[in-house]
N, C-alpha and C. Protein backbone atom coordinates (compact mmCIF):
# COMPACT_ATOMS: atom_id res chain seq x y z
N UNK A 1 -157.81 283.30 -77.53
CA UNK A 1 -157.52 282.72 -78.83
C UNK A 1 -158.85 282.50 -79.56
N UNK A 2 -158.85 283.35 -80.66
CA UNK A 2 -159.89 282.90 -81.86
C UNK A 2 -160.04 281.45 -82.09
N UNK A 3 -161.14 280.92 -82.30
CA UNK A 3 -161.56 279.53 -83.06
C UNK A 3 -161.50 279.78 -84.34
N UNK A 4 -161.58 278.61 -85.20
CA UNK A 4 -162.17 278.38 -86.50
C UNK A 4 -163.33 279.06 -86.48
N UNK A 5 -164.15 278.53 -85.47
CA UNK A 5 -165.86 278.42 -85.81
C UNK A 5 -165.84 280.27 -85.88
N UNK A 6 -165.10 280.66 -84.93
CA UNK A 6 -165.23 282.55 -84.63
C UNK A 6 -165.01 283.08 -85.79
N UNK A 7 -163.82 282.66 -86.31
CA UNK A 7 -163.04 283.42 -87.38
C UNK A 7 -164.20 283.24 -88.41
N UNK A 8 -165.14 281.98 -88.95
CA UNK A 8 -165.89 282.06 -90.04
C UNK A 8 -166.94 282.91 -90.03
N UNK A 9 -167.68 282.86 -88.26
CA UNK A 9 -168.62 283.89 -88.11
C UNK A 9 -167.72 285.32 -88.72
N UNK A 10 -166.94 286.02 -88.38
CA UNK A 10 -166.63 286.91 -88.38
C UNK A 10 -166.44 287.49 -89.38
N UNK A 11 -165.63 286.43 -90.45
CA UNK A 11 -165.59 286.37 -91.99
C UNK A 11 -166.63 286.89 -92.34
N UNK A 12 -168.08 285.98 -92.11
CA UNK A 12 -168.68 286.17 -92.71
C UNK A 12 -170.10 287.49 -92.41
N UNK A 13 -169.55 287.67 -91.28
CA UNK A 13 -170.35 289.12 -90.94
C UNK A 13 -169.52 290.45 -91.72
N UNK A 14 -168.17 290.45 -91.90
CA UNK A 14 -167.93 291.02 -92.54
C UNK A 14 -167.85 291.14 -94.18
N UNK A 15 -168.20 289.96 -95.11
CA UNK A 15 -168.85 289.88 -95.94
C UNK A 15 -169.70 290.39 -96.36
N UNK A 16 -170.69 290.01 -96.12
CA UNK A 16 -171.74 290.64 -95.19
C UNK A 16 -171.98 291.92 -95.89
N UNK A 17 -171.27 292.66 -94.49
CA UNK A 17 -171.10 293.96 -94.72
C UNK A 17 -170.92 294.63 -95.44
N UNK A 18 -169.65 294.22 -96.49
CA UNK A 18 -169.22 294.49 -97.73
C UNK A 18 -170.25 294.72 -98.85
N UNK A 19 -170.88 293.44 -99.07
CA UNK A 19 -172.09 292.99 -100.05
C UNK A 19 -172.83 294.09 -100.01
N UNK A 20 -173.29 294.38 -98.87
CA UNK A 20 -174.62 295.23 -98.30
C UNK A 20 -174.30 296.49 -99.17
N UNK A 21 -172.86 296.76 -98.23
CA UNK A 21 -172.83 298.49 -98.74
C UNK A 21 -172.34 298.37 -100.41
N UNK A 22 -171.80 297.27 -100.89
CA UNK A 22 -171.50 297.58 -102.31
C UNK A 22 -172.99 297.90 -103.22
N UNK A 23 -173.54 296.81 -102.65
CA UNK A 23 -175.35 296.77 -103.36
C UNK A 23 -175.63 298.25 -103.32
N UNK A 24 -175.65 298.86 -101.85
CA UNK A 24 -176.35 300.02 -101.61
C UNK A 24 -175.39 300.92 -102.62
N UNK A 25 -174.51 301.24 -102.85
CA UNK A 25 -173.48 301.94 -103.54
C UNK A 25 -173.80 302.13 -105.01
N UNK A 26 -174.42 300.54 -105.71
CA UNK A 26 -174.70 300.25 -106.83
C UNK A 26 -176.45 300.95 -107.09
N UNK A 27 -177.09 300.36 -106.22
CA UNK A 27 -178.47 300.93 -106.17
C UNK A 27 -179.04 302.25 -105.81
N UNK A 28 -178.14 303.02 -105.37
CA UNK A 28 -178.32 304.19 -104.68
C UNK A 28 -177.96 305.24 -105.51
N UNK A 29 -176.82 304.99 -106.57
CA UNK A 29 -175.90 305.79 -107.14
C UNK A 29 -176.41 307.15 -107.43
N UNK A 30 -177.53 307.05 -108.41
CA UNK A 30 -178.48 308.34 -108.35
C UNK A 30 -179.03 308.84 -107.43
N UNK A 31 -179.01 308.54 -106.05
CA UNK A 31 -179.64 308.75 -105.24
C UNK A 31 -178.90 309.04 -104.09
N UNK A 32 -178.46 310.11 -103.87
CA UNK A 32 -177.14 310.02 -102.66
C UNK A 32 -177.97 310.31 -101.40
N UNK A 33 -179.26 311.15 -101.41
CA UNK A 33 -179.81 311.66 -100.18
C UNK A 33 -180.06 309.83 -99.82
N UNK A 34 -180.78 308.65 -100.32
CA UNK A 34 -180.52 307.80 -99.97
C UNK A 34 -179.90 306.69 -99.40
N UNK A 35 -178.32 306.97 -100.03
CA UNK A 35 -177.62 306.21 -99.33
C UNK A 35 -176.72 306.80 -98.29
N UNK A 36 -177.16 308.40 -98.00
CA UNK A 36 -176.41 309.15 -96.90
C UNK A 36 -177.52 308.68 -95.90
N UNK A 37 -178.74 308.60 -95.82
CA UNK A 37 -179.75 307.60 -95.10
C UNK A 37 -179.63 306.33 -94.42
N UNK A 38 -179.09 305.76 -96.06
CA UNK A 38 -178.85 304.60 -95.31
C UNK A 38 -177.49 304.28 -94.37
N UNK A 39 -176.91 305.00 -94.27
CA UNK A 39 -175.32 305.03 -93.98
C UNK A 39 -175.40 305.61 -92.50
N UNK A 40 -177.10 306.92 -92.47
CA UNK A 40 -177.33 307.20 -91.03
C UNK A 40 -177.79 305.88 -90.62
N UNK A 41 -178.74 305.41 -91.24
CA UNK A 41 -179.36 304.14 -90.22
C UNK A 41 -178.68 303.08 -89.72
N UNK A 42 -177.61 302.82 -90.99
CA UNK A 42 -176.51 301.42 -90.50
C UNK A 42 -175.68 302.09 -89.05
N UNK A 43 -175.62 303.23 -89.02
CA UNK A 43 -174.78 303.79 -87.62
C UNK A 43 -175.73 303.59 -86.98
N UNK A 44 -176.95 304.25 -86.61
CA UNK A 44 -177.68 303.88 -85.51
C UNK A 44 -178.01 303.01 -85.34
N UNK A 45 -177.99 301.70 -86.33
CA UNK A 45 -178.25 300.50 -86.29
C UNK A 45 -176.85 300.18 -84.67
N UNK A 46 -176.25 300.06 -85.40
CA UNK A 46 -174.54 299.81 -84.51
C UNK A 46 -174.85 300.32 -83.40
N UNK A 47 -174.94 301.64 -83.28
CA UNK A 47 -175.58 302.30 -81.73
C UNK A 47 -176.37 301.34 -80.75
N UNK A 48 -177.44 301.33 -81.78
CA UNK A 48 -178.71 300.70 -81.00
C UNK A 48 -178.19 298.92 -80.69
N UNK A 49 -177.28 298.84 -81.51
CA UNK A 49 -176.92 297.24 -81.00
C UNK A 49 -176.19 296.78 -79.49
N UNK A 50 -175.50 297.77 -78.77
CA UNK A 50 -174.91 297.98 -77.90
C UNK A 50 -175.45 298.67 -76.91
N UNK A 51 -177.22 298.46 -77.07
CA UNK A 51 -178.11 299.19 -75.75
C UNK A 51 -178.56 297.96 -74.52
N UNK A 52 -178.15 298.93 -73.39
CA UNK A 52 -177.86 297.92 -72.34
C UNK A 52 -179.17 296.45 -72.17
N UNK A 53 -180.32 296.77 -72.54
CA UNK A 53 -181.27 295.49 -72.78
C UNK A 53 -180.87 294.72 -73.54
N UNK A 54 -180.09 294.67 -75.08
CA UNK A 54 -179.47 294.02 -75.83
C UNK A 54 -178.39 293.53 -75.22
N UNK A 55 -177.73 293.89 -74.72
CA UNK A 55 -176.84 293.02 -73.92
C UNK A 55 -177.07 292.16 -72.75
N UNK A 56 -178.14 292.67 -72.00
CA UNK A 56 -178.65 291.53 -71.29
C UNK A 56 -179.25 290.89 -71.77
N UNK A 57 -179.92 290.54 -72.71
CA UNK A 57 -180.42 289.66 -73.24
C UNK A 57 -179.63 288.70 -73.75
N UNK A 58 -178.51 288.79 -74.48
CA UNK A 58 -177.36 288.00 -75.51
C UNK A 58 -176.95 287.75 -74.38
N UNK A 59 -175.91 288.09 -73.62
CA UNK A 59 -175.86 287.64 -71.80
C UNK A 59 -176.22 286.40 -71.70
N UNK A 60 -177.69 287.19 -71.22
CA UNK A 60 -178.22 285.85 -70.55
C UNK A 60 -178.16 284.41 -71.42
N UNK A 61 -178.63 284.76 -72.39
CA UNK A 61 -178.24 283.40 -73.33
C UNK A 61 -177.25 282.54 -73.27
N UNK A 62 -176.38 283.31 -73.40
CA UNK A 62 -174.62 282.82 -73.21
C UNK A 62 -174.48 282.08 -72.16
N UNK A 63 -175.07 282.73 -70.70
CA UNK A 63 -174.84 282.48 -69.38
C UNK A 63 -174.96 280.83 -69.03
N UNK A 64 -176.83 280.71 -69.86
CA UNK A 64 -177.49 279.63 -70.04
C UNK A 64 -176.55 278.60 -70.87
N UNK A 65 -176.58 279.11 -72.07
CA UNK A 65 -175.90 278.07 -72.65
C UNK A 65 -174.44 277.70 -72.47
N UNK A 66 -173.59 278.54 -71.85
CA UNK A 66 -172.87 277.96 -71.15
C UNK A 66 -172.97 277.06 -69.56
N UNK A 67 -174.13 277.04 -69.01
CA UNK A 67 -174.47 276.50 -67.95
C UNK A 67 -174.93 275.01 -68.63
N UNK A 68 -175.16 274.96 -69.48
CA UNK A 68 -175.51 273.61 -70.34
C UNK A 68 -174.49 273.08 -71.02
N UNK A 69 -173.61 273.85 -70.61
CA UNK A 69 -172.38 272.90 -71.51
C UNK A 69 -171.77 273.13 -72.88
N UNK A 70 -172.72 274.00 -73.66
CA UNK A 70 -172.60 274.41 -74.65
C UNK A 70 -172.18 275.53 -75.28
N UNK A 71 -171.48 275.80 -76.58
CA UNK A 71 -171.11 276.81 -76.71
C UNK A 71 -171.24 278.14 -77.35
N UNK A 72 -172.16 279.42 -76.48
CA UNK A 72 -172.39 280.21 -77.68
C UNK A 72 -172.47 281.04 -78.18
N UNK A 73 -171.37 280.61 -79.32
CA UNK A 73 -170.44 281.50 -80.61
C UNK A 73 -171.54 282.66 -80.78
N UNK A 74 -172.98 281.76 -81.57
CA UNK A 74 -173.78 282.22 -82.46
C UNK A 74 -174.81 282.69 -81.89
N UNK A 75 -174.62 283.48 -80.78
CA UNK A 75 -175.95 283.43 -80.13
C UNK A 75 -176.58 284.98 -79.72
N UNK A 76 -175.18 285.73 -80.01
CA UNK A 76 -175.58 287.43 -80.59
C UNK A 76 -176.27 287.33 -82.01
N UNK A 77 -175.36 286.50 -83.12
CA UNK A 77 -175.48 286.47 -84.39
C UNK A 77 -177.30 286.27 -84.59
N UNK A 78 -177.61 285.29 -83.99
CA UNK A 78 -179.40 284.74 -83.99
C UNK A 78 -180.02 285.91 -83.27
N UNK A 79 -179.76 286.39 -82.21
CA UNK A 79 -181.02 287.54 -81.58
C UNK A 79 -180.61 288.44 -82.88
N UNK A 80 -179.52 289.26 -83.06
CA UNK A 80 -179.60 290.14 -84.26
C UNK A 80 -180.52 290.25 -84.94
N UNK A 81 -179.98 288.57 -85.78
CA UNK A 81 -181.49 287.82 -87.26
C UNK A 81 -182.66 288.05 -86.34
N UNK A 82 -182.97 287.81 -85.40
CA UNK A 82 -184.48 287.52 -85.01
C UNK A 82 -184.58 288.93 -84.82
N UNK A 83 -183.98 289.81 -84.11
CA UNK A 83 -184.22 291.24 -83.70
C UNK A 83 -184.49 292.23 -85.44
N UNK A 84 -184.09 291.76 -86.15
CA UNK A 84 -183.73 292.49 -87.10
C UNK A 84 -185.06 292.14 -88.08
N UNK A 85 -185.18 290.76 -87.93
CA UNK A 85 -186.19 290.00 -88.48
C UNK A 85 -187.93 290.85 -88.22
N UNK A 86 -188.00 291.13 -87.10
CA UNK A 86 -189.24 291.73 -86.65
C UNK A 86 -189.03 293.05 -86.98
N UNK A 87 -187.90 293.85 -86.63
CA UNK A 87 -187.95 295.53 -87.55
C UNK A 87 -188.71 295.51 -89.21
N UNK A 88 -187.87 294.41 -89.54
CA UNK A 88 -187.90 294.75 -91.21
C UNK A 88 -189.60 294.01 -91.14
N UNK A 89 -189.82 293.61 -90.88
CA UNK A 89 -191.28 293.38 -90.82
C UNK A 89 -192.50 294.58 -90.02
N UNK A 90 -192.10 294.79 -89.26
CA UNK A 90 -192.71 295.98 -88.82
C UNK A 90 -192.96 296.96 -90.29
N UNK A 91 -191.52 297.20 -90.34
CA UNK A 91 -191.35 298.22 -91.12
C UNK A 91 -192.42 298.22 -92.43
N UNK A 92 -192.47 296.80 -92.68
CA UNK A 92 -193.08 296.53 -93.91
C UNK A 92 -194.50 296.73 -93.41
N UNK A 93 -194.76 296.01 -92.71
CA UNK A 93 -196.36 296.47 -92.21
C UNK A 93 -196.96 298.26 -92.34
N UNK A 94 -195.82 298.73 -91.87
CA UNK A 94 -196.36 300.01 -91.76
C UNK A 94 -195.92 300.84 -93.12
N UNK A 95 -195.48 300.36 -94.12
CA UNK A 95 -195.33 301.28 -95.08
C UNK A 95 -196.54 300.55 -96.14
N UNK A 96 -196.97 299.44 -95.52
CA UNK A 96 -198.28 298.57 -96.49
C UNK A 96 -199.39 299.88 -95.91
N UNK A 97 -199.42 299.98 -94.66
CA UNK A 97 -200.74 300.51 -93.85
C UNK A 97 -200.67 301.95 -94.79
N UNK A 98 -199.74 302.52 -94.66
CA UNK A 98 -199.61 303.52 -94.98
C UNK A 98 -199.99 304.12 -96.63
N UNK A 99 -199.65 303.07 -97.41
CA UNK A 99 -199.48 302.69 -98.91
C UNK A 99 -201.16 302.70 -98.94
N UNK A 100 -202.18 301.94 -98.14
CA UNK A 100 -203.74 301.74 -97.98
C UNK A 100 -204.30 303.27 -97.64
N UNK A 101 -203.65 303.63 -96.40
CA UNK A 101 -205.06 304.34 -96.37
C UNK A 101 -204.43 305.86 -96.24
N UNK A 102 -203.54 305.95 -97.25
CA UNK A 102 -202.99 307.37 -98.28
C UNK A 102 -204.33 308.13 -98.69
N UNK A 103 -205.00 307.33 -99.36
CA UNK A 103 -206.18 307.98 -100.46
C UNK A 103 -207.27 308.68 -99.48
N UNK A 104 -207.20 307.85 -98.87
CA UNK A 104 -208.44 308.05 -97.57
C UNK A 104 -208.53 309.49 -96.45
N UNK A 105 -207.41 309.73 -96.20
CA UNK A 105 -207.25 311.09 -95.25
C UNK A 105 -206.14 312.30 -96.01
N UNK A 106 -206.42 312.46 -97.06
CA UNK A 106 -205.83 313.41 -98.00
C UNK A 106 -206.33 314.67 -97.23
N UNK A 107 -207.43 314.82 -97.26
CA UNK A 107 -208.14 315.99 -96.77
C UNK A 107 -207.56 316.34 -94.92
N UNK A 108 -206.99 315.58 -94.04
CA UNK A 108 -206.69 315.78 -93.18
C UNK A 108 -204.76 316.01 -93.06
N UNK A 109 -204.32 315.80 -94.14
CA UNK A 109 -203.17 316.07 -94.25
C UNK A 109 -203.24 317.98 -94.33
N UNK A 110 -203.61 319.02 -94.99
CA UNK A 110 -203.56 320.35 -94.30
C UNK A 110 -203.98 320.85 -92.85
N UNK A 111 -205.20 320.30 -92.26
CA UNK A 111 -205.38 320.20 -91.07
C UNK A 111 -204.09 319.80 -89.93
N UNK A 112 -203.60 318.37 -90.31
CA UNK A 112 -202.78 318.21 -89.84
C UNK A 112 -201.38 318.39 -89.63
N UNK A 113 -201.09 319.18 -90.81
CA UNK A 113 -199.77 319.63 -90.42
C UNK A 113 -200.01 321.55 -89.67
N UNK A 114 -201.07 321.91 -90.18
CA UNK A 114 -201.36 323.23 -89.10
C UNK A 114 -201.26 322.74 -87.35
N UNK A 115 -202.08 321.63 -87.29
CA UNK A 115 -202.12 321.43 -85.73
C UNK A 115 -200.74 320.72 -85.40
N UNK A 116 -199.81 319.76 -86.18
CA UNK A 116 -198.24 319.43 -85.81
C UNK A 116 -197.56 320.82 -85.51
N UNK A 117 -198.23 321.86 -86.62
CA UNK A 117 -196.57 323.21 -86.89
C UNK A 117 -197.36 323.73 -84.93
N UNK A 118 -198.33 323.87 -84.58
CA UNK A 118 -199.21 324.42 -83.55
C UNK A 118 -198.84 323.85 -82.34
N UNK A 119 -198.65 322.45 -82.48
CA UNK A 119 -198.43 321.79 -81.28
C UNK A 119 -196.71 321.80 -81.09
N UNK A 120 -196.18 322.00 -81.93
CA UNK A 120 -194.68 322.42 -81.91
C UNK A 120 -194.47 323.41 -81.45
N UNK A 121 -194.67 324.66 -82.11
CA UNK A 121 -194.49 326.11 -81.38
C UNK A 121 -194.91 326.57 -80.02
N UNK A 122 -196.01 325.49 -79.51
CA UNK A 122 -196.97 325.60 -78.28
C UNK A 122 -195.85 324.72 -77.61
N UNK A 123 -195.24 323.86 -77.75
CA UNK A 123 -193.98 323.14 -76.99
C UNK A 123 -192.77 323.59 -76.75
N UNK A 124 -192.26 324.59 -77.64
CA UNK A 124 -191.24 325.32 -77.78
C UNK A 124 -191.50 326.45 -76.81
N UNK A 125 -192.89 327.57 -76.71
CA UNK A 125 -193.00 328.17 -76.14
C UNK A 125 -193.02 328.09 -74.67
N UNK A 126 -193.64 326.75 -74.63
CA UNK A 126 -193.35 326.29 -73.24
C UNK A 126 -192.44 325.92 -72.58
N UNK A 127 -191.38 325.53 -73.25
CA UNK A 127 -189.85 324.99 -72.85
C UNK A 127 -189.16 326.61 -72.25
N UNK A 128 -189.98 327.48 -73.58
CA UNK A 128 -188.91 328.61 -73.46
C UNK A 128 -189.73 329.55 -71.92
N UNK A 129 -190.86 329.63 -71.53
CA UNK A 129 -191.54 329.74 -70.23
C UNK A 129 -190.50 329.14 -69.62
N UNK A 130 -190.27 327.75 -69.18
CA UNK A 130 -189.68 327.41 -67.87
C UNK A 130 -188.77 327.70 -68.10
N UNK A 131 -187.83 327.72 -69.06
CA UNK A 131 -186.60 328.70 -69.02
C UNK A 131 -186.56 330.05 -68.50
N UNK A 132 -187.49 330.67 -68.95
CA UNK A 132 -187.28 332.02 -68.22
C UNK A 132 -187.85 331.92 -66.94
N UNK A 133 -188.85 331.27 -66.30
CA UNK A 133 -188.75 331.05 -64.77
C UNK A 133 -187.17 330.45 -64.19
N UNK A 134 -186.48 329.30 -64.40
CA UNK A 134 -185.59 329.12 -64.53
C UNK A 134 -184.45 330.22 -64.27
N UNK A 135 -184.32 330.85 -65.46
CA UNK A 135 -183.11 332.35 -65.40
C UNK A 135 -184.00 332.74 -64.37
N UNK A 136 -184.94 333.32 -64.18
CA UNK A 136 -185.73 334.50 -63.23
C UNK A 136 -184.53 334.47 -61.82
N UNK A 137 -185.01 332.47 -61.24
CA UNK A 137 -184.20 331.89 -59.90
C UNK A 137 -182.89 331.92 -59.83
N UNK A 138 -182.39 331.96 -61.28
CA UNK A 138 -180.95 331.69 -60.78
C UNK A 138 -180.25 333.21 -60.76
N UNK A 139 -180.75 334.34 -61.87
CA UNK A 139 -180.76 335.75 -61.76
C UNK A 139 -180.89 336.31 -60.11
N UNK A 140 -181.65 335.63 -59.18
CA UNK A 140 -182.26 336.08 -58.06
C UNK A 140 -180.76 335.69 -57.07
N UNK A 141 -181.11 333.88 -57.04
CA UNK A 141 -179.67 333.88 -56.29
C UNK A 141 -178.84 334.07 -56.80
N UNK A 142 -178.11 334.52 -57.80
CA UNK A 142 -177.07 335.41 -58.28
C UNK A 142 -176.83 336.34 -57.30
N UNK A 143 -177.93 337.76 -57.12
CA UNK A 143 -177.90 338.23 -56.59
C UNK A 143 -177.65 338.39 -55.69
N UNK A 144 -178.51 337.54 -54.59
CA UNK A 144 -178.50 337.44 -53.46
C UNK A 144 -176.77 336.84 -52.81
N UNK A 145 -176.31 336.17 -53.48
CA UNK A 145 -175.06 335.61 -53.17
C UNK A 145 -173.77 337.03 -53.29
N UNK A 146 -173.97 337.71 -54.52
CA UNK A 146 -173.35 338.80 -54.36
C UNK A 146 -173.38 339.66 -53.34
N UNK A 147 -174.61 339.82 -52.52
CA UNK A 147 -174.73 340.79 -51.36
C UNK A 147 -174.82 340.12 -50.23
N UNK A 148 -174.06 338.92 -50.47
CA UNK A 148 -173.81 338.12 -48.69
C UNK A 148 -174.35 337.24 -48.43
N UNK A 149 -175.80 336.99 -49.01
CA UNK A 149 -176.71 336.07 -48.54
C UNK A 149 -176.55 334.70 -48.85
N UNK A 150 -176.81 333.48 -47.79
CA UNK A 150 -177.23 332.47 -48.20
C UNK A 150 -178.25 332.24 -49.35
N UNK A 151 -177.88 331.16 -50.35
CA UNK A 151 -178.77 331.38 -50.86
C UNK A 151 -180.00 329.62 -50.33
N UNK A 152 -180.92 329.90 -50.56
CA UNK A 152 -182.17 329.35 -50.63
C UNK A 152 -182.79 329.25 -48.57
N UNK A 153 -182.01 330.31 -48.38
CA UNK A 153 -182.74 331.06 -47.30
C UNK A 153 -183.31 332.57 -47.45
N UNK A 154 -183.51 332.52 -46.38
CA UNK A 154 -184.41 334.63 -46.56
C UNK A 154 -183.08 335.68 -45.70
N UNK A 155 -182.40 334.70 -45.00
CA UNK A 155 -181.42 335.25 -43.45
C UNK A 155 -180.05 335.02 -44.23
N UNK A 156 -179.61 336.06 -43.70
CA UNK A 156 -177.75 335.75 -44.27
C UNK A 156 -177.09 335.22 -43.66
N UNK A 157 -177.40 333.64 -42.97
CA UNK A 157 -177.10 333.01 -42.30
C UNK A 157 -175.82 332.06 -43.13
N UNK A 158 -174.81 331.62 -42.17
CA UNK A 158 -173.89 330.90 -43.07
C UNK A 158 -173.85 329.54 -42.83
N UNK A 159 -174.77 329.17 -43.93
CA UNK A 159 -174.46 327.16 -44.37
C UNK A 159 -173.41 327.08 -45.28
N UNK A 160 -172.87 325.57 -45.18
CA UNK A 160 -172.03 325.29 -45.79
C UNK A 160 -172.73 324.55 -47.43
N UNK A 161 -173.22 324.99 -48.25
CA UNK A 161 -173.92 324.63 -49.38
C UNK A 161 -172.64 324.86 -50.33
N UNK A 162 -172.17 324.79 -51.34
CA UNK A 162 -171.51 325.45 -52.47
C UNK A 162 -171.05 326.39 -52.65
N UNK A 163 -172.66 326.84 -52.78
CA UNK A 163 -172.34 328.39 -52.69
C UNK A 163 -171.76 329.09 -51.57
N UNK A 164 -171.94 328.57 -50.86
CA UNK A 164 -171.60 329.37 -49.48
C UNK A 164 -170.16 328.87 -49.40
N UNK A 165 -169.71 327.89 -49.66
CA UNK A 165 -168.37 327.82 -49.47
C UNK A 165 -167.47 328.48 -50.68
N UNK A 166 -167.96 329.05 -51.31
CA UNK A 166 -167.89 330.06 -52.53
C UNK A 166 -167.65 331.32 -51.94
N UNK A 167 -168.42 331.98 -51.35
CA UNK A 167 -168.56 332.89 -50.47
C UNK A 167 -167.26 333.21 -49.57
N UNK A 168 -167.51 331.90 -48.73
CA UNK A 168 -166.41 331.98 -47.44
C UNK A 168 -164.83 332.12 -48.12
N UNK A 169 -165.01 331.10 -49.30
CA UNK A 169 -163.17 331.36 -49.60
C UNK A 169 -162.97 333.51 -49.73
N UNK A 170 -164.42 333.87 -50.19
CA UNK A 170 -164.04 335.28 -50.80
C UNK A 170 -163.91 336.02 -49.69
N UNK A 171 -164.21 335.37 -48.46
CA UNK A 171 -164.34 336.40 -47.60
C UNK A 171 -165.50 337.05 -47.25
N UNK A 172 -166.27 336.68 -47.53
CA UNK A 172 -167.49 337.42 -47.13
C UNK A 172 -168.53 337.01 -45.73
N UNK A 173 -168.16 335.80 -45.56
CA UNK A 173 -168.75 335.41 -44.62
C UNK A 173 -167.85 334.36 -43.71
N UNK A 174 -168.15 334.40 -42.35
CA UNK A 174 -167.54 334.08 -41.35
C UNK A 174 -168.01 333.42 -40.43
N UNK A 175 -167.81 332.29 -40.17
CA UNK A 175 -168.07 330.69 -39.87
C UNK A 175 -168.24 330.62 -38.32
């Protein structure tokens, strides 16, 4: 059974909510790549609210303050504010930092996106290397399983691995 006290939190988180996205709706209007932004972030916001450290944390609180006797309603609602409190401050910090020392490394902005596009393609290429070592092994025991063999031996010896019990249903090898 809902409380009073629940139902007002709840009210008013969904308020809330309303306000937010009407504002954004109103402020954004010209601006849709914006509020399709903001509409990604409020989801990952939600995502990220339901990551297993966030829940132990609100948890534990609860745990406590119910071990004290007390009751608490509000006690996701406050880590949120406080959690949310330090993002939007972060955030602000770093778009101040950023806003400063713009003027200053102009000249390393072509440099640097040659060595980002460089260090990308050099990561990609490498992903795509262990992939093809990767296929090479599994191309191999492919093989090898087709012509009888155990695979991740040299002997066509019969273990019971997967594969080999793959094998045995086909008939190929005999126990």
């Amino acid at each position: 059974m809902t409380s009073g006290r629940s139902k007002k939190l709840i009210g008013g988180l969904i308020a809330f909510n309303v306000l937010a996205w009407l504002w954004a709706l109103v402020a954004f209007r010209h601006h849709p790549l914006l509020l399709g932004t903001s509409l990604l972030a409020y989801s990952l916001g939600l995502r990220h609210a339901v990551d297993a450290d966030h829940i132990a944390a609100i948890d534990n609180v609860t745990r406590k303050l119910i071990q004290q006797g007390k009751r608490p309603i509000s006690a996701g609602i406050f880590f949120s504010l406080g959690h949310s409190t330090v993002v939007v401050l972060a955030t602000a910090l770093i778009a101040a930092t950023a806003l400063a020392v713009q003027g200053r490394f102009a000249h390393f902005r072509e440099i640097g996106g040659v060595i980002g596009t460089s260090v990308s393609a050099l990561f990609l290429f490498a992903i795509a290397a262990m992939n093809l070592v990767v296929l090479r092994g599994v191309w191999r025991a492919f093989r090898r399983v087709r012509h009888g063999e155990a695979v991740g031996t040299k002997t066509p010896i019969c273990s019971w691995s997967r594969v080999d019990r793959l094998r045995v249903s086909r008939g190929r090898c005999s126990a």
